[in-house]
Protein backbone atom coordinates (compact mmCIF):
# COMPACT_ATOMS: atom_id res chain seq x y z
CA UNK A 1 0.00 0.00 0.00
CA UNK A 2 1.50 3.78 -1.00
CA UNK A 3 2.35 5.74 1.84
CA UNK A 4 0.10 8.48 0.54
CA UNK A 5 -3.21 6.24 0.84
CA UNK A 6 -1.89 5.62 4.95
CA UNK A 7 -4.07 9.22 5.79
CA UNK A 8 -6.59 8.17 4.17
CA UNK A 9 -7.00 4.43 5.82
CA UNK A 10 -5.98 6.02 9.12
CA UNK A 11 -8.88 8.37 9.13
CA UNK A 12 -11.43 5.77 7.81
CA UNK A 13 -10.04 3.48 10.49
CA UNK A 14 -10.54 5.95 13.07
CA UNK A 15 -13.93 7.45 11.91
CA UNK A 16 -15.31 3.79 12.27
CA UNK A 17 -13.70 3.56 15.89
CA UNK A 18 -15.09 6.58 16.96
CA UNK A 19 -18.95 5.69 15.49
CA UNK A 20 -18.65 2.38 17.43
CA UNK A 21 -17.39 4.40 20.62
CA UNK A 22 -20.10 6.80 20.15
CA UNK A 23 -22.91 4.39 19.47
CA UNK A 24 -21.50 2.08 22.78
CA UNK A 25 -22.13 4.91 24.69
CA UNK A 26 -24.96 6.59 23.44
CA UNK A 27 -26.64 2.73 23.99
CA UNK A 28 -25.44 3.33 27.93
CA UNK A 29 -26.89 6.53 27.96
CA UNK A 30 -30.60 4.96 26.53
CA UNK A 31 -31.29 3.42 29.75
CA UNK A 32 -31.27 6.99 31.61
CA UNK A 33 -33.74 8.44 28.93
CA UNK A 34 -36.53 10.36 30.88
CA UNK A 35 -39.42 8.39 28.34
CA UNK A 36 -39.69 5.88 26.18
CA UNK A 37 -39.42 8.28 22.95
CA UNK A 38 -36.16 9.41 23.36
CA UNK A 39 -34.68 6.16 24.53
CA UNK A 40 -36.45 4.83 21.12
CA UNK A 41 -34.97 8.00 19.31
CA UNK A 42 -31.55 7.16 20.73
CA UNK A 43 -31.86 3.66 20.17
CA UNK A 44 -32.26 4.45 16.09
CA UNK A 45 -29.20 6.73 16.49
CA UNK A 46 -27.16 3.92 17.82
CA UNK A 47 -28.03 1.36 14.80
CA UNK A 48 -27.27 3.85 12.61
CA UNK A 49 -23.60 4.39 13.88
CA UNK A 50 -23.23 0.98 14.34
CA UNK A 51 -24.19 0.53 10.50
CA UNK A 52 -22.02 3.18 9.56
CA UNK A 53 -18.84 1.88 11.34
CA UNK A 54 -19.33 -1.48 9.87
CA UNK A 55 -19.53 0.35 6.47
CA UNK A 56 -16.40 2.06 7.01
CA UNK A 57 -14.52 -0.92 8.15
CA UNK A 58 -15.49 -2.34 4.95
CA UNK A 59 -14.41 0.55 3.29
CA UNK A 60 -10.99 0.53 4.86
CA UNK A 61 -10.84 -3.59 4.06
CA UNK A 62 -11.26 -2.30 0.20
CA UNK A 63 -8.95 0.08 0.11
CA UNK A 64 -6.16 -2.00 2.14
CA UNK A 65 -7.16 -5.38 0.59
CA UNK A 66 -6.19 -3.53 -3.25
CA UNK A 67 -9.76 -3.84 -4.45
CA UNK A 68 -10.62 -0.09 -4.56
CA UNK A 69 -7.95 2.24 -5.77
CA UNK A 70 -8.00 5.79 -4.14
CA UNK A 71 -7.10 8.23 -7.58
CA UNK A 72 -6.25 11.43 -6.48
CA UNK A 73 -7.69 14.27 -8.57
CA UNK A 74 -5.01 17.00 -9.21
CA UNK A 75 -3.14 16.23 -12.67
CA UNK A 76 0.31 16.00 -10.33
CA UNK A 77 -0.80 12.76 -8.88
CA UNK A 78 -2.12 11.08 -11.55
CA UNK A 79 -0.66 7.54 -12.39
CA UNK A 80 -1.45 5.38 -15.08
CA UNK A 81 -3.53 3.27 -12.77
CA UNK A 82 -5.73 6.50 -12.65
CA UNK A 83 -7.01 7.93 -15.57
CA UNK A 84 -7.69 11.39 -15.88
C-alpha cells in the first residue's frame, strides 16, 4: 500500500472507531432516557452508527485489501492506474 493512501485508511479506520465508541455509549446513555421516545430515538441513532462503522470498516478492508484504488484528482498525482 502507497504511503500516501496511509491518511486516508488512518482516518477511515478511526472514523469507524469513533462511530462504534459513540454508538457504545450513546446505547449506555438509553437506559437513563426520561421516556420511552427518546430512549427509542436514541436507540435508532445507535443502529445507525453501528451501521455506519461497519460500512467504514469495509471501506478501509477495500482500500487496504487492493480492491478499490483511491485516484487522487489533481493532474500531479495522476498515475497510469488513474485515468484522468
Amino acid at each position: 500500500m502507497p504511503n500516501k493512501n496511509f491518511q486516508v485508511l488512518h482516518a477511515i479506520r478511526s472514523a469507524s472507531f469513533n462511530d462504534d465508541l459513540a454508538a457504545e455509549l450513546l446505547l449506555e446513555l438509553a437506559r437513563l432516557a426520561p421516556n420511552a421516545q427518546l430512549a427509542l430515538r436514541v436507540l435508532r441513532m445507535v443502529r445507525q452508527m453501528q451501521e455506519d462503522s461497519r460500512t467504514l470498516e469495509d471501506i478501509h478492508a477495500a482500500i487496504a485489501g487492493g480492491r478499490v484504488l483511491l485516484c487522487r484528482v489533481a493532474a500531479e498525482h495522476r498515475t497510469a492506474y488513474c485515468p484522468a
